[in-house]
Protein backbone atom coordinates (compact mmCIF):
# COMPACT_ATOMS: atom_id res chain seq x y z
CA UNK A 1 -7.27 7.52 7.79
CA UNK A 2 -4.74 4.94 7.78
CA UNK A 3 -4.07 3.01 4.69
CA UNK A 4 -2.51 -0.13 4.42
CA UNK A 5 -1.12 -0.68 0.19
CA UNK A 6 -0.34 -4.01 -1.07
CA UNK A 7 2.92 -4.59 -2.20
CA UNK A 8 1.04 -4.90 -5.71
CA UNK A 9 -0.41 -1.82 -5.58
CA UNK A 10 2.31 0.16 -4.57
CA UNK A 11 4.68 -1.99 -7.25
CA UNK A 12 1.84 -0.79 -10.54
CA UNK A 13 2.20 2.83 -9.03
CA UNK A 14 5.82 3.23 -9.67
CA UNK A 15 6.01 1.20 -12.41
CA UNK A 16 2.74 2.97 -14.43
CA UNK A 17 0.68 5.46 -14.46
CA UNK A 18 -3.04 4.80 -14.41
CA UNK A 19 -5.24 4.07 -11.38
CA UNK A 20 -2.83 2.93 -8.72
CA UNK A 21 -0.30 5.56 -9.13
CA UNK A 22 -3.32 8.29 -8.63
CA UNK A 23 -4.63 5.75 -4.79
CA UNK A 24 -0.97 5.94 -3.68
CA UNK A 25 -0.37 9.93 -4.47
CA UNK A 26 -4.31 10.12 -2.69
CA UNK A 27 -2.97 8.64 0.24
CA UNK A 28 0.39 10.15 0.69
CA UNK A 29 -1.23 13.52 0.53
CA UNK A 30 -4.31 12.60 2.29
CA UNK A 31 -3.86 10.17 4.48
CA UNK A 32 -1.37 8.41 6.41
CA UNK A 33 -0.05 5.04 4.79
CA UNK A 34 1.52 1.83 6.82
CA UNK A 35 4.40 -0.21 5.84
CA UNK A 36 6.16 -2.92 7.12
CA UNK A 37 10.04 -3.64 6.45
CA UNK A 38 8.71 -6.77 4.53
CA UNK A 39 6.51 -5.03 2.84
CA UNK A 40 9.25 -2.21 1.77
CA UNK A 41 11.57 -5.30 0.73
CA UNK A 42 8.84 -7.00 -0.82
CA UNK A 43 8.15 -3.70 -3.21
CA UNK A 44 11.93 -3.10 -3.70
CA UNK A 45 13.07 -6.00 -4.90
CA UNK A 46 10.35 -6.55 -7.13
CA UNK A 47 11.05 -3.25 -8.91
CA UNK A 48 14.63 -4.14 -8.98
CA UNK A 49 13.67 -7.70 -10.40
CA UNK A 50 11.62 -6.23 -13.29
CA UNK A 51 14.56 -3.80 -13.87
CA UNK A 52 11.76 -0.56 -13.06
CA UNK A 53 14.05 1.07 -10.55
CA UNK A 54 18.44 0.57 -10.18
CA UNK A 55 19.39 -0.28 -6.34
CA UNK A 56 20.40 3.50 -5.56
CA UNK A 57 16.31 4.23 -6.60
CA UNK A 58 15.31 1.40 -4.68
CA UNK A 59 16.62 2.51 -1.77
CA UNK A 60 16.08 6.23 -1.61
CA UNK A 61 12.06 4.85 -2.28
CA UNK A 62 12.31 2.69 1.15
CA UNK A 63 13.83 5.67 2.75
CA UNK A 64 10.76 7.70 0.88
CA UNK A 65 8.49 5.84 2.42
CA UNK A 66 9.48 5.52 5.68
CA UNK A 67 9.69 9.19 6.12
CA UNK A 68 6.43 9.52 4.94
CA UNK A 69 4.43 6.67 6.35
CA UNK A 70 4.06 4.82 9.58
CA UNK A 71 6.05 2.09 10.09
CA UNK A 72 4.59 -1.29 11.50
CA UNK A 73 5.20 -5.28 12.88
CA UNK A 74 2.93 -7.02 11.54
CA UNK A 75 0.58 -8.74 14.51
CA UNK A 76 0.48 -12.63 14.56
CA UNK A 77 -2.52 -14.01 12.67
CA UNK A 78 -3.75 -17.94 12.13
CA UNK A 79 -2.97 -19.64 9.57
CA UNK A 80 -6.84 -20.16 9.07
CA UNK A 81 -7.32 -16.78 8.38
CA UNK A 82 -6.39 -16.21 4.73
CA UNK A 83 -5.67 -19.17 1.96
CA UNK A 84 -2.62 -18.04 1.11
CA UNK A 85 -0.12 -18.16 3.96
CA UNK A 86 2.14 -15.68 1.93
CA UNK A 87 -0.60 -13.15 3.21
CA UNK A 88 -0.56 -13.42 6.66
CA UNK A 89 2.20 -10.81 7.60
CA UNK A 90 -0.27 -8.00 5.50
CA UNK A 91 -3.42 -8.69 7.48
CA UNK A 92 -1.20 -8.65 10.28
CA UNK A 93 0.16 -5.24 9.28
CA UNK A 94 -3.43 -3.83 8.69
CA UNK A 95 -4.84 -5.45 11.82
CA UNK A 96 -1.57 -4.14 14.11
CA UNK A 97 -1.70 -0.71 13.01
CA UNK A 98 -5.63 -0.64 13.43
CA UNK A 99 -5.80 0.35 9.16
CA UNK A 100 -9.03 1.56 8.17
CA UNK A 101 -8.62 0.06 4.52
CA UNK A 102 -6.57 -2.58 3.18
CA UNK A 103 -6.06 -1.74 -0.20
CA UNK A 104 -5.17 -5.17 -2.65
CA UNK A 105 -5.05 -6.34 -6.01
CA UNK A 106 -4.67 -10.28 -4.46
CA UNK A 107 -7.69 -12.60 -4.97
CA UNK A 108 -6.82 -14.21 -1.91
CA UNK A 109 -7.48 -11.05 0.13
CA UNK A 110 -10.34 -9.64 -1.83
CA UNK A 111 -12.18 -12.64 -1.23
CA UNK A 112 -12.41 -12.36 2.71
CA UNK A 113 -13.62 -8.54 2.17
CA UNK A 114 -12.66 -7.41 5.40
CA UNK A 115 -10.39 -8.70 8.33
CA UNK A 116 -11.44 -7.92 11.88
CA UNK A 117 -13.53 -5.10 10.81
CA UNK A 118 -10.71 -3.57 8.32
CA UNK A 119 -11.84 -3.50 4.75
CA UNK A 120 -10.39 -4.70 2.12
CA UNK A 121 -10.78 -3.44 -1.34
CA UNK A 122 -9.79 -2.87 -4.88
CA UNK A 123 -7.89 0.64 -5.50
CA UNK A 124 -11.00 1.18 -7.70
CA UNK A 125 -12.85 0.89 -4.53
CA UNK A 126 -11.08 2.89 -2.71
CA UNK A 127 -10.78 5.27 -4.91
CA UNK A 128 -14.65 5.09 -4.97
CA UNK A 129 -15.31 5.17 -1.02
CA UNK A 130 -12.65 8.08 -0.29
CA UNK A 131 -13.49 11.73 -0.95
CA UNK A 132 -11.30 13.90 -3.79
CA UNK A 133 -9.41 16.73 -2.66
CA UNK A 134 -10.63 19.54 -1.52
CA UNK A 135 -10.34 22.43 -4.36
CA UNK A 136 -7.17 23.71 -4.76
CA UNK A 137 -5.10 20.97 -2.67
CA UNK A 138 -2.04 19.60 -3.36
CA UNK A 139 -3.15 16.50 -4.79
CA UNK A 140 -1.85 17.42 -7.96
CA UNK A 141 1.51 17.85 -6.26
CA UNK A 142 5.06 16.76 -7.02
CA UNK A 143 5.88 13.38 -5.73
CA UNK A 144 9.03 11.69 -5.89
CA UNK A 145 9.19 8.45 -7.77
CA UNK A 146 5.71 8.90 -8.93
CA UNK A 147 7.14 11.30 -11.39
């Protein structure tokens, strides 16, 4: 499955552990995840801002995530689509590399509940909808920057 992460999510999974740390290891061992280079800038410089990661960090993550993700340009979408402009470019990103969930923490996405046939849910909800791993997989796995 492809996975598109919200800058949000993918912000409370390096900075804590808890739900959204244990969605994004779930999808980078299960599934393939989608980024943008807005979406990795939008990430870094958040953790930079809220003194989480030091640059050197912040960029070996982008670099992280590239190699281990698909990288995407976000598809041109109306203004009318979402009620917060600010989200256009990640419904964009879901819709351009055909996502099968869009996985938020934002109101303003939750509230449409899907986009062009592309969910979009809470990482409790995905968490919910996706199987576990199978027994004995490497879920429980190293990850860098998750550690």
């Amino acid at each position: 499955m492809k996975v598109l992460l919200d800058s949000n999510v993918i912000i409370a999974a390096v900075a804590t552990q808890g739900l959204c740390r244990a969605v994004f290891r779930r999808c980078l061992l299960q599934h393939t995840l989608v980024f943008s280079e807005g979406l990795l800038e939008e990430v870094t410089r958040s953790l930079l801002k809220k003194d989480i990661i030091t640059e050197p960090i912040g960029s070996r993550l982008a670099a992280f995530l590239r190699a281990h993700g698909l990288l995407g340009t976000p598809s041109v979408i109306p203004a009318s689509a979402c009620r917060d402009p600010k989200d256009l470019p990640i419904l964009g990103l879901a819709v351009a590399a055909r996502c099968d969930f869009l996985v938020t923490g934002d109101r303003d996405l939750l509230v449409l509940r899907s986009y062009q046939g592309i969910p979009i849910v809470t990482p409790r909800d995905f968490w919910a909808r996706t199987p576990p791993p199978v027994e004995g997989s490497a879920e429980s796995g190293r990850i860098p920057f998750l550690e």
